[in-house]
Protein backbone atom coordinates (compact mmCIF):
# COMPACT_ATOMS: atom_id res chain seq x y z
CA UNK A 1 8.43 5.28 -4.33
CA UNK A 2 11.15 4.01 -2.17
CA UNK A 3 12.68 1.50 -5.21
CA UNK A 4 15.60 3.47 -5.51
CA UNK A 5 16.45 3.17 -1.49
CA UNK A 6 16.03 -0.57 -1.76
CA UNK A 7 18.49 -0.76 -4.76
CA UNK A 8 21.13 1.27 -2.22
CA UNK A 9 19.92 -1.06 0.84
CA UNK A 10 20.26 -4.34 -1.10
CA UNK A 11 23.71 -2.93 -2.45
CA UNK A 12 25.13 -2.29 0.51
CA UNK A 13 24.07 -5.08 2.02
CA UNK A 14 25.18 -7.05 -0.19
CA UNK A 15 28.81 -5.94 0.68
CA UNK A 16 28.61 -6.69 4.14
CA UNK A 17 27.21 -10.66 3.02
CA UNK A 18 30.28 -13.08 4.10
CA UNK A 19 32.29 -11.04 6.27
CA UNK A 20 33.17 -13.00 9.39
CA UNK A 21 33.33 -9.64 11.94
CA UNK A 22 32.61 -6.16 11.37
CA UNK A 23 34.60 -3.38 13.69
CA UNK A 24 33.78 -0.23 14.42
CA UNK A 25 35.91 1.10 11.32
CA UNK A 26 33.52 -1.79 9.29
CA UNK A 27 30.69 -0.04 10.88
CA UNK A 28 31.59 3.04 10.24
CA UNK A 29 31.93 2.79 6.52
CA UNK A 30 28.05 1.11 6.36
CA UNK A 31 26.55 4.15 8.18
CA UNK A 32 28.31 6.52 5.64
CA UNK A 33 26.67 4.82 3.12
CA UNK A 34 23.72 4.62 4.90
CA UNK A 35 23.83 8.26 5.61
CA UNK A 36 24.32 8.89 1.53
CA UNK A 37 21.25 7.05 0.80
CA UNK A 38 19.04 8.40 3.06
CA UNK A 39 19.69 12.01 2.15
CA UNK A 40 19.24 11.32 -1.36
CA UNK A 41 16.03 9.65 -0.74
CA UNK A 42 15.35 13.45 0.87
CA UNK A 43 14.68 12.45 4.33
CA UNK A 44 15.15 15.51 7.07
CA UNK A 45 18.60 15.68 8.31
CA UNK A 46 18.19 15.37 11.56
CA UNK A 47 16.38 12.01 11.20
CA UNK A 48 19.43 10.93 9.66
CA UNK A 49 21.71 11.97 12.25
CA UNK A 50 19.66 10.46 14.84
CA UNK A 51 18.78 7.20 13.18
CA UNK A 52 22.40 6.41 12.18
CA UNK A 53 23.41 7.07 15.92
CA UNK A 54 21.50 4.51 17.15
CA UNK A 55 21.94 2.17 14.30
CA UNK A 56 25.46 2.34 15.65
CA UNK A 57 25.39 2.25 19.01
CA UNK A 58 23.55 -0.90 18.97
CA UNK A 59 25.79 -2.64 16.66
CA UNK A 60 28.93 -1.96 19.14
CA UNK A 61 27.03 -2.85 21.99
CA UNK A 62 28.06 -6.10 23.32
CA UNK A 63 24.93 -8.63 23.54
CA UNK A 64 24.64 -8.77 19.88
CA UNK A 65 22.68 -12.23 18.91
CA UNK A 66 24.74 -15.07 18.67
CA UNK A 67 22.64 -17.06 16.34
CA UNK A 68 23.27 -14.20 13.72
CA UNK A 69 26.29 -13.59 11.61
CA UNK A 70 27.33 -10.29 11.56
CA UNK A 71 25.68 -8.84 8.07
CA UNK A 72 22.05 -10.23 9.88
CA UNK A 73 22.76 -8.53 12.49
CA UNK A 74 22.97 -4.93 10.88
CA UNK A 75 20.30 -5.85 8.46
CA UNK A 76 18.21 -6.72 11.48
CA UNK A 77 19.53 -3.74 13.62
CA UNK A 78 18.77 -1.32 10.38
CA UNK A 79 15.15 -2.94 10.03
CA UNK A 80 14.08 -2.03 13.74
CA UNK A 81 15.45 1.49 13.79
CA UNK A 82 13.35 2.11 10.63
CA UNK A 83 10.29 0.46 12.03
CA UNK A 84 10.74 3.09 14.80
CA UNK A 85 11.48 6.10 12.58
CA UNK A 86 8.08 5.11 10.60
CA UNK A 87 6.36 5.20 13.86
CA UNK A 88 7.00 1.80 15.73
CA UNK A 89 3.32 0.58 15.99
CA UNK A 90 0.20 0.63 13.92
CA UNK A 91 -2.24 3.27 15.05
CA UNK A 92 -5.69 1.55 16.21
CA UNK A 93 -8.69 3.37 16.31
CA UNK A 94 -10.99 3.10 18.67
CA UNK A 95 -14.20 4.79 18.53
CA UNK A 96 -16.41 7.07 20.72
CA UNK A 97 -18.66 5.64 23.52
CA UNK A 98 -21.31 8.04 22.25
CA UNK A 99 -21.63 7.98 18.28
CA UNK A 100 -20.64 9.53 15.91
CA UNK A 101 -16.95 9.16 16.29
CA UNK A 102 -15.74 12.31 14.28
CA UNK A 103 -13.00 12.32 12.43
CA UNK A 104 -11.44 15.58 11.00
CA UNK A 105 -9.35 15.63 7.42
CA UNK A 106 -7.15 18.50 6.64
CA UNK A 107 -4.91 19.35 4.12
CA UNK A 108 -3.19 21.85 1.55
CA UNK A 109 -5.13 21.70 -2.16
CA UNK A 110 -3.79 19.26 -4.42
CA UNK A 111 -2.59 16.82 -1.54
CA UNK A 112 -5.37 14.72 -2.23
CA UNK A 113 -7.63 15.69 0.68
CA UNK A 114 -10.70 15.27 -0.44
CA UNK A 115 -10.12 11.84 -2.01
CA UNK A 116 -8.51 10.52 0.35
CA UNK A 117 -11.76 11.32 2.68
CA UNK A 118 -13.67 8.94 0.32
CA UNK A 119 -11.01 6.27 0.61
CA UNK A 120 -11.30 6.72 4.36
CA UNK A 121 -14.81 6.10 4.67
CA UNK A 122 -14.48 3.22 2.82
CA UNK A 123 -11.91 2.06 4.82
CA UNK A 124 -14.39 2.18 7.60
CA UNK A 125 -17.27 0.61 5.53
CA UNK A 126 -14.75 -2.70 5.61
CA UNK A 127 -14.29 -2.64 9.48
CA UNK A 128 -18.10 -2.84 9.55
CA UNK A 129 -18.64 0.75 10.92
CA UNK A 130 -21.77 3.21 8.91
CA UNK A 131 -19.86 6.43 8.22
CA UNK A 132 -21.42 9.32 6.64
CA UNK A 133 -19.17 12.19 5.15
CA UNK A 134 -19.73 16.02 5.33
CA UNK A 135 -18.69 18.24 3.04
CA UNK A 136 -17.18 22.02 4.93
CA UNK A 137 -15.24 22.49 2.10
CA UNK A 138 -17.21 25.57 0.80
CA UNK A 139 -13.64 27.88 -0.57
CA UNK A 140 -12.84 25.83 -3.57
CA UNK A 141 -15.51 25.38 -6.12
CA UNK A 142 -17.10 22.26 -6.61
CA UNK A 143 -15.13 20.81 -4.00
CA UNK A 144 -18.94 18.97 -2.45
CA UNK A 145 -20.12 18.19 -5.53
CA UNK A 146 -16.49 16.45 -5.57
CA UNK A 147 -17.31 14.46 -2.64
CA UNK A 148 -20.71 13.66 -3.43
CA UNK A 149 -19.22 12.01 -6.89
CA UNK A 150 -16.38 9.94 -4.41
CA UNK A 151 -19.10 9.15 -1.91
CA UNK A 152 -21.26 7.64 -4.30
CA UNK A 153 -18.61 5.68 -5.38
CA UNK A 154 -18.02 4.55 -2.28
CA UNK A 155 -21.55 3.94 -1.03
CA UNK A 156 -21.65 6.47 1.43
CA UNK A 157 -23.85 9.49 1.83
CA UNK A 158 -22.72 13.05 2.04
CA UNK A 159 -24.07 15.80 4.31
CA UNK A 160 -23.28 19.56 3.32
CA UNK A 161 -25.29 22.63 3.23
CA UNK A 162 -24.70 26.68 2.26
CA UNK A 163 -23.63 28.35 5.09
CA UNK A 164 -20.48 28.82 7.00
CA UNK A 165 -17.51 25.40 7.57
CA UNK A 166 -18.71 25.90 11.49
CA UNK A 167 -21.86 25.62 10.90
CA UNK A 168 -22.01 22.72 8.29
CA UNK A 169 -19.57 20.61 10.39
CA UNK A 170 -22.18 21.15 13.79
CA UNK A 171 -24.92 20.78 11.37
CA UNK A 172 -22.95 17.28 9.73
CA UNK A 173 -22.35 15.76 13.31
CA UNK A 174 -26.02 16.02 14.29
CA UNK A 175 -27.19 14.63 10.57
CA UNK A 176 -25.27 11.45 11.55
CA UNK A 177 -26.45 11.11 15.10
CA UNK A 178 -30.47 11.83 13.35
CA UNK A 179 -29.08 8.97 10.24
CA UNK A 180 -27.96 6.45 12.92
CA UNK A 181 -24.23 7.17 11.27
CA UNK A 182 -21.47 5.94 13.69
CA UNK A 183 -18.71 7.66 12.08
CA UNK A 184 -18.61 11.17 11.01
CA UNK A 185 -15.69 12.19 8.58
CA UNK A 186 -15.77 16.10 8.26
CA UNK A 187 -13.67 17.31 4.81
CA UNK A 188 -12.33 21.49 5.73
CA UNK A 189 -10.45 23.59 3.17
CA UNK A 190 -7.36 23.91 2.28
CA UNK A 191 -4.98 26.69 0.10
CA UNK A 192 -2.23 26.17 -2.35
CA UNK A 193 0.36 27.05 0.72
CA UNK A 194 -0.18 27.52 4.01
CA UNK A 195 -1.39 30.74 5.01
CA UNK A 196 -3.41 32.45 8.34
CA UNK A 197 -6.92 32.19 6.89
CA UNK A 198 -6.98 28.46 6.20
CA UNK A 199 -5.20 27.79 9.85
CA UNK A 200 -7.69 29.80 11.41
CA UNK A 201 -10.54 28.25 9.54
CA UNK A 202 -9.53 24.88 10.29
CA UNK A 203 -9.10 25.92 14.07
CA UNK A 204 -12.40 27.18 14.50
CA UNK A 205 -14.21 23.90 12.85
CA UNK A 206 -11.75 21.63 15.19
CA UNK A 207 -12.66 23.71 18.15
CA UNK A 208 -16.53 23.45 17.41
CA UNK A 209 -17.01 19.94 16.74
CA UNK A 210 -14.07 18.60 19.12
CA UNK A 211 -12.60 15.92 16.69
CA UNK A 212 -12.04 12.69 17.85
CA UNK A 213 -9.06 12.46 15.28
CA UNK A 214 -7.93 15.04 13.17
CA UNK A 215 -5.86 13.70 10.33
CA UNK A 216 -3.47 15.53 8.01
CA UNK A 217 -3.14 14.60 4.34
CA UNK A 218 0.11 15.24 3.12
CA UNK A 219 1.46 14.62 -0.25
CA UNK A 220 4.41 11.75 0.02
CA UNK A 221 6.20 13.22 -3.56
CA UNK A 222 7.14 16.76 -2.13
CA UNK A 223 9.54 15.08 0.13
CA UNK A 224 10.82 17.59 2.77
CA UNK A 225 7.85 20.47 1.67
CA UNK A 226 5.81 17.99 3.02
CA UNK A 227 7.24 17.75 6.00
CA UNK A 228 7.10 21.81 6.43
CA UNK A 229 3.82 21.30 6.38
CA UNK A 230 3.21 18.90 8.70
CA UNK A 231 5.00 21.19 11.25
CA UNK A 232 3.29 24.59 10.36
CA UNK A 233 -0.79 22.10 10.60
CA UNK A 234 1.18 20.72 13.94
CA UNK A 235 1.90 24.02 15.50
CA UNK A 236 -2.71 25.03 15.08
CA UNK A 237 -3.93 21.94 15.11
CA UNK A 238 -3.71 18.59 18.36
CA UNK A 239 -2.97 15.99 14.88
CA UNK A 240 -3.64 12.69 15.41
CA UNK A 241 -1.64 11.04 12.77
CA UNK A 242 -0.95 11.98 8.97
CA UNK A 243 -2.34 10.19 5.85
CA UNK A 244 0.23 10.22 3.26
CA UNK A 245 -1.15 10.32 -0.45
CA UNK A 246 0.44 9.75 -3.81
CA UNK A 247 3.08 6.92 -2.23
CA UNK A 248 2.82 5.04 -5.48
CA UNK A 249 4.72 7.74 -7.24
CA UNK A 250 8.29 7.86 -8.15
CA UNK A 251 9.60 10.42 -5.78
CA UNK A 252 12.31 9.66 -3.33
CA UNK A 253 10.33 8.95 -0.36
CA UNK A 254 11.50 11.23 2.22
CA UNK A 255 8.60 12.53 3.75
CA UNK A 256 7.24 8.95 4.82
CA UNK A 257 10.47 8.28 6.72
CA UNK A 258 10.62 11.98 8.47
CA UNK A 259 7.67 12.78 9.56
CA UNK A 260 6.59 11.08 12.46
CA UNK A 261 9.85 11.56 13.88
CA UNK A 262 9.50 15.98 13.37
CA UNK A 263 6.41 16.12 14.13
CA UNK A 264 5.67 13.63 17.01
CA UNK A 265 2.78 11.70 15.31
CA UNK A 266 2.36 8.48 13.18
CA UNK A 267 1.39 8.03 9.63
CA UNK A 268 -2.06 6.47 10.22
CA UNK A 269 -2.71 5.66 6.32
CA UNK A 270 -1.18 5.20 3.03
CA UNK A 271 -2.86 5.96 -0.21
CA UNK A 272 -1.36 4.20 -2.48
CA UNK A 273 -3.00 4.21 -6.04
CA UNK A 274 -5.58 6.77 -7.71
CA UNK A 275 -8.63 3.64 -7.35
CA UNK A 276 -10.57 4.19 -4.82
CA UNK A 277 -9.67 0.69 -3.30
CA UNK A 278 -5.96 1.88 -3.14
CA UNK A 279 -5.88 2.72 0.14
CA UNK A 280 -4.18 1.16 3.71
CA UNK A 281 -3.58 1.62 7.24
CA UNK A 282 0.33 1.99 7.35
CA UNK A 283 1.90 -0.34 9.14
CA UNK A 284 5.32 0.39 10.07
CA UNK A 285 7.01 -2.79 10.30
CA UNK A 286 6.08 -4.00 6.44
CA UNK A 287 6.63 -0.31 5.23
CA UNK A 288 10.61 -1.40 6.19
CA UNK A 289 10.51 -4.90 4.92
CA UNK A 290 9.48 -3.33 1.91
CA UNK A 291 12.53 -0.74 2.08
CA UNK A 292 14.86 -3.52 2.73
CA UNK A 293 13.12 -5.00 -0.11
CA UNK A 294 11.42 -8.05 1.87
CA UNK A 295 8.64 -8.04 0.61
CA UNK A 296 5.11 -6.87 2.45
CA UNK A 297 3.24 -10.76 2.56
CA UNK A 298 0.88 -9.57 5.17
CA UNK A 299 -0.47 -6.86 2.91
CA UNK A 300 -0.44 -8.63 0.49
CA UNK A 301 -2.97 -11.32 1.93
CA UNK A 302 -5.15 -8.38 3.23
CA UNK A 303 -5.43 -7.46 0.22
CA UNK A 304 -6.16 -11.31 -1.44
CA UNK A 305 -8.74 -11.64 1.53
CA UNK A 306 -10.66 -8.03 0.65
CA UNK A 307 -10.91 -8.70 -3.23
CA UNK A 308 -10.58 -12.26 -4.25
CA UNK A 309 -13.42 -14.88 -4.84
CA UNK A 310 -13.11 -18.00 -2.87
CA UNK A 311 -15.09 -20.00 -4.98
CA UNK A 312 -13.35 -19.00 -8.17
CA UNK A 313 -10.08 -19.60 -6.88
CA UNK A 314 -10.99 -23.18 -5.41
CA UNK A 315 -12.07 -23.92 -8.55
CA UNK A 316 -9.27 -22.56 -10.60
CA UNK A 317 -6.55 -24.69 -8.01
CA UNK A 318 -8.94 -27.71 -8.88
CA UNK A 319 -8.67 -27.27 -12.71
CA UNK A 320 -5.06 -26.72 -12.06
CA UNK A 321 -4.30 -29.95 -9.61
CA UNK A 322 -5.94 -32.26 -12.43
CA UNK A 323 -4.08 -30.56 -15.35
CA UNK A 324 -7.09 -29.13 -16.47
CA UNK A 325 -6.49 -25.48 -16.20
CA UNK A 326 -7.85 -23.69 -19.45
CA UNK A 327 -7.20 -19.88 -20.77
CA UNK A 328 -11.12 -19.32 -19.64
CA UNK A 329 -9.03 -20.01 -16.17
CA UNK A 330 -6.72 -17.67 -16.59
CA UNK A 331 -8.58 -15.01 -17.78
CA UNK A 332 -10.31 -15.10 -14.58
CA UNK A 333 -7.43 -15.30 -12.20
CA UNK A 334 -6.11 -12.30 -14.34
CA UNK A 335 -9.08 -10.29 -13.47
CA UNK A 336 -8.94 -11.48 -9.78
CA UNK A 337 -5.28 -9.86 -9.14
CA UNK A 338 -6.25 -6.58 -11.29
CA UNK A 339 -8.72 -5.94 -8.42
CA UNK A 340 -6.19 -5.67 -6.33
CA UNK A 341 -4.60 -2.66 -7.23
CA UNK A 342 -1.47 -1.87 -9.65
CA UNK A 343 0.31 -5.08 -10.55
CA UNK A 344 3.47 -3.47 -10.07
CA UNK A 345 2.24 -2.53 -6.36
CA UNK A 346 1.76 -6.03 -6.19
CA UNK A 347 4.47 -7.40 -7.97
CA UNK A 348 6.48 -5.35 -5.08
CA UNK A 349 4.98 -6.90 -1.82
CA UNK A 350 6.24 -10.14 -2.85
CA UNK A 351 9.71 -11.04 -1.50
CA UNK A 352 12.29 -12.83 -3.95
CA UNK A 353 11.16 -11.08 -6.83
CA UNK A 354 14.06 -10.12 -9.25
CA UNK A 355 14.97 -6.28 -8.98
CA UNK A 356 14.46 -6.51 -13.29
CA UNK A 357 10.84 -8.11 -12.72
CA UNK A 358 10.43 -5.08 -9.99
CA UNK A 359 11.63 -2.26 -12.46
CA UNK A 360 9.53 -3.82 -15.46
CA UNK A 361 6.43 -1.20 -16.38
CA UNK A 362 3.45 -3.75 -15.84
CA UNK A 363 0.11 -1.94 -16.58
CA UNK A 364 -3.08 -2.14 -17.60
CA UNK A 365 -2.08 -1.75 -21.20
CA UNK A 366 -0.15 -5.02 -20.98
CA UNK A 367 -3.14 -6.93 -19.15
CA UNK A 368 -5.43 -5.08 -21.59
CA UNK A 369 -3.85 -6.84 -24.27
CA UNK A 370 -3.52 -10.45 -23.01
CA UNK A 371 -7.69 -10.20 -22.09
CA UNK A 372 -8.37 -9.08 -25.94
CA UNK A 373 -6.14 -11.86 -26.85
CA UNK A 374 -8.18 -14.41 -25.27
CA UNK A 375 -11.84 -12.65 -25.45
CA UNK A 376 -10.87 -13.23 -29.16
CA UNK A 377 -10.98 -17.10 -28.92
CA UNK A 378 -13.30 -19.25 -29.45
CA UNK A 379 -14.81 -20.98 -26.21
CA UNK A 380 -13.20 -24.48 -27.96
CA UNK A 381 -9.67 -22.56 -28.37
CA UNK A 382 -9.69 -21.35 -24.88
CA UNK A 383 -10.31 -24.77 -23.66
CA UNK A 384 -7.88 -26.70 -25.79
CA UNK A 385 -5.09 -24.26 -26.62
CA UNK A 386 -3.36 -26.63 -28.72
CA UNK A 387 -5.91 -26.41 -31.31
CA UNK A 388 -4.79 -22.91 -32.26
CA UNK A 389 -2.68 -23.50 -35.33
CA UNK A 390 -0.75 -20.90 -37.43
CA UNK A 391 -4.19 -19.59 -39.32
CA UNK A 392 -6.00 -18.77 -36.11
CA UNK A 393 -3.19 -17.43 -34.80
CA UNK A 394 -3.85 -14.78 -37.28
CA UNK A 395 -7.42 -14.43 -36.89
CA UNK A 396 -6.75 -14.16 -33.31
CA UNK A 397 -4.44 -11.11 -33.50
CA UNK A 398 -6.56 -9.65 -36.25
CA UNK A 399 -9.66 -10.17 -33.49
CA UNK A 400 -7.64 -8.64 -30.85
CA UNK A 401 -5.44 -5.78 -32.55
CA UNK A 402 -2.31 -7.45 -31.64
CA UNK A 403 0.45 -9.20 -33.41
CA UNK A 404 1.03 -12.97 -34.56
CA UNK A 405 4.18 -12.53 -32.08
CA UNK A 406 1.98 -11.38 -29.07
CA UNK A 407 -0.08 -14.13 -29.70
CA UNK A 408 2.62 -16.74 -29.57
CA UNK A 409 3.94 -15.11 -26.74
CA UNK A 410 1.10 -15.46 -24.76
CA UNK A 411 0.59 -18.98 -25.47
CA UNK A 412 3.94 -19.97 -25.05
CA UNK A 413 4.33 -18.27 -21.51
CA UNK A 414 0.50 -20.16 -20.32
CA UNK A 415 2.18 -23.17 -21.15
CA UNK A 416 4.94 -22.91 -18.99
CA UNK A 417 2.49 -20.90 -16.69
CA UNK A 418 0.29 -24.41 -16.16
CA UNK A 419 3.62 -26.31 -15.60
CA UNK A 420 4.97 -24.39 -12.79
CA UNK A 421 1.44 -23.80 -11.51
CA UNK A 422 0.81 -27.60 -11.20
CA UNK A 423 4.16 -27.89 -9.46
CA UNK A 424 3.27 -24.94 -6.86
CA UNK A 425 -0.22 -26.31 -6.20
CA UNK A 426 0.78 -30.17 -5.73
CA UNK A 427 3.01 -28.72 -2.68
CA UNK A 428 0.78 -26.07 -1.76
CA UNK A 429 -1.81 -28.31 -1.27
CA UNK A 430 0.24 -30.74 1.35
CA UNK A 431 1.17 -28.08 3.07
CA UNK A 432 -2.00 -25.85 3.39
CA UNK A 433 -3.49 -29.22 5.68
CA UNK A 434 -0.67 -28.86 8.15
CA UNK A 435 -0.86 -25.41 8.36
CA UNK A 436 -4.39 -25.03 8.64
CA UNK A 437 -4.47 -27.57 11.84
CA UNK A 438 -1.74 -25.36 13.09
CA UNK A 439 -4.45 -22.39 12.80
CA UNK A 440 -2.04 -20.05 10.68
CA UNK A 441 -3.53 -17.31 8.43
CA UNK A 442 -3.13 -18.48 5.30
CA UNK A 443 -3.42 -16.56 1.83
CA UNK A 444 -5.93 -18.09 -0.62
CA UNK A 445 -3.89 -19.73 -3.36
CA UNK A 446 -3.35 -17.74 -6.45
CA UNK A 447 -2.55 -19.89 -9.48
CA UNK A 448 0.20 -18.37 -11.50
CA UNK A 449 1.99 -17.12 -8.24
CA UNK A 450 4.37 -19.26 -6.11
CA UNK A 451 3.09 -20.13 -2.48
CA UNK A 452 3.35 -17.20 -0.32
CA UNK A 453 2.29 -19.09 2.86
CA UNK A 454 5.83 -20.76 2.65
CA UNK A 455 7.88 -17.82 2.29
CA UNK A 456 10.30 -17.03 4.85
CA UNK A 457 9.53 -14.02 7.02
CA UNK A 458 12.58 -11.79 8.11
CA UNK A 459 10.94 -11.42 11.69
CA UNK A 460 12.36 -15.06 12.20
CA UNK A 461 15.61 -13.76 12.54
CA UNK A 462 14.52 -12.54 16.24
């Protein structure tokens, strides 16, 4: 979503790189081009205004860093202003002294409200809690039967019954409290567009069952509509923070940079993929590293930690150490990082990565075709790739559906895969000792992918 603002960032910070002092008139011409960008990426006006004011005032104040040249020290003035815009600080939850802690989703239709109420609850399954979800949607058809599907998929059971939204979400708090649920996540309706009904619904459920948290879903590609809405839900409703859905599309990003500073009230989570798994807590500070197209490591470990296997990547760095890493190998590790979420959501929490490797389409067709590539191997051929000659070649792409060409594009690129791989893992290796006496969180090793442990984080410049 916010590609095209990091193309502007890194452009105009690349014209500031070298410049041995930057006046005010210097200054002056950055913020206008700030400005530009900004407003084309559809963030509210006045956030503009208001961000670019301080961004200046802090660059003419006088006790600048001195260990910074002058293009670091915008970058780095640029990257706290829009950690503060995005809201500053993670929201932590905390959770009632007297369970259920209940948790209130609302929302306009086709926001993703209801799915992101599964993704929630899963969210909650991983910080050990027992939620149960309850379904008060009863306006749009088969919006329970909805949630019973996503709750299934996420393991988690789903209280709803035929009566009135008041009544089901009373009724839904004392189910959990009778289940020995901890969490209570109550899903209300919404409308195609705001209207006094659905506000006065909504009211009445918060004011029965006295939320906890009460969480808007917006939708991040309507840009400044979004933001409308996040006022006119503001103005009926005490909001606790807003869960922004659909940030993986190819909007301009405007809503996730305006809203907390209209409405008063962080983004608390960040949907970022239609899997159920693709779903965060937003964290301010990477959200800007990301803009200023840093990377997002942290996340990106998170997300190593939730969904790869320990075992088979110990093994796989093993194989790979001795020079013994086989396509069976890779085939694994492939299907490791596809649990992660969209490779080119990946692909962009990883810092140094060329803007032409960032823009690339990567998807599932692509990895689709390099697994029926190698499923149509032999186990021998997988094990010794040198052993495929020119005939099985053929056979192979026949097997799979694919070309000769694909074929000997594939093994050509594993080749120089296992060479850079060995050279990654000899110095991961030495280094992961050090930095595991130095009690560092470290992010398991993925073979194919350069050491992210030794990247250097943009924090440092502090």
């Amino acid at each position: 979503m916010f590609d095209s603002l990091s193309d502007r960032f890194e452009g105009i910070f690349t014209k500031l790189r070298g410049r041995g002092r930057l006046g005010e008139a210097e200054i002056d011409e950055v913020l206008a081009e700030i400005r530009l960008a900004l407003l084309e990426a559809d963030v509210n006006l006045a956030v503009v205004k208001e961000l670019l004011a301080r961004i200046k005032a802090r660059c003419l104040a006088a006790d600048l860093s001195k260990s910074l040249t002058p293009d670091q020290q915008v970058i780095k003035i640029v990257h706290d202003e829009l950690v503060t815009i995005l809201g500053g600080e993670t929201l932590r939850i905390t959770y009632a002294s007297r369970p259920p802690t209940v948790v209130l989703m609302a929302g306009l239709q086709g926001a993703g409200k209801t799915t992101a109420t599964a993704k929630l609850a899963r969210w909650f399954k991983q910080q050990g809690r027992n939620p149960i979800l309850v379904g008060a949607d009863l306006q749009r058809p088969a919006a329970v039967e909805q949630l019973r599907v996503l709750g299934g998929q996420v393991g988690v059971p789903v209280f709803s019954e035929a009566s009135d939204p008041v009544s089901v979400a009373r009724a839904g708090i004392e189910a959990a409290r009778d289940r020995g649920r901890d969490v209570c996540i109550i899903d209300t309706a919404g409308r195609l567009a705001v209207d006094a009904e659905m506000m006065d619904q909504v009211r009445q459920v918060s004011a029965a069952v006295q939320p906890d948290y009460t969480f808007l879903v917006i939708d991040a590609m309507t840009g400044q509509d979004a933001v409308g809405v996040a006022e006119a839900f503001h103005a009926t409703l005490a909001l606790d923070g807003v869960i922004l859905s659909k940030l993986d599309g190819d909007a301009r990003g405007g809503a996730a940079l305006s809203v907390k500073e209209v409405i008063g009230r962080p983004i608390a989570f960040a949907s970022t993929g239609e899997k159920i798994a693709d779903f965060d807590q937003f964290h301010p500070n990477r959200m800007a590293d990301r803009i200023l197209g840093m990377g997002d490591v942290l996340t990106l470990i998170e997300k190593v930690e939730q969904t790869y296997d320990a075992e088979s990547a110990a093994r796989a760095e093993q194989a790979m150490l001795e020079g013994h890493f086989t396509l069976d190998d890779f085939l694994d590790q492939l299907q490791q990082i596809r649990k992660m979420g969209p490779l080119q959501n990946i692909i962009g929490m990883m810092p140094g990565i060329p803007k032409e490797l960032k823009n690339a389409e990567v998807g599932e067709n692509e990895i689709g075709r390099v697994e029926a590539i190698i499923r149509s191997m032999t186990a021998e051929e997988r094990s010794k790739p040198d052993l495929i000659s020119g005939s099985r070649r053929t056979r192979i792409a026949n097997g799979s559906g694919t070309s000769t060409t694909e074929v000997n594009q594939l093994l050509k690129q594993f080749k120089e895969m296992a060479k850079m791989m060995k050279r990654f893992g000899g110095a991961g290796k030495t280094k992961s000792t050090k930095n595991n006496k130095k009690g560092k969180r470290r992010m398991p090793s993925l073979p194919g992918m350069p050491n992210l442990n030794e990247l250097p984080n943009f924090n440092d410049l502090n």
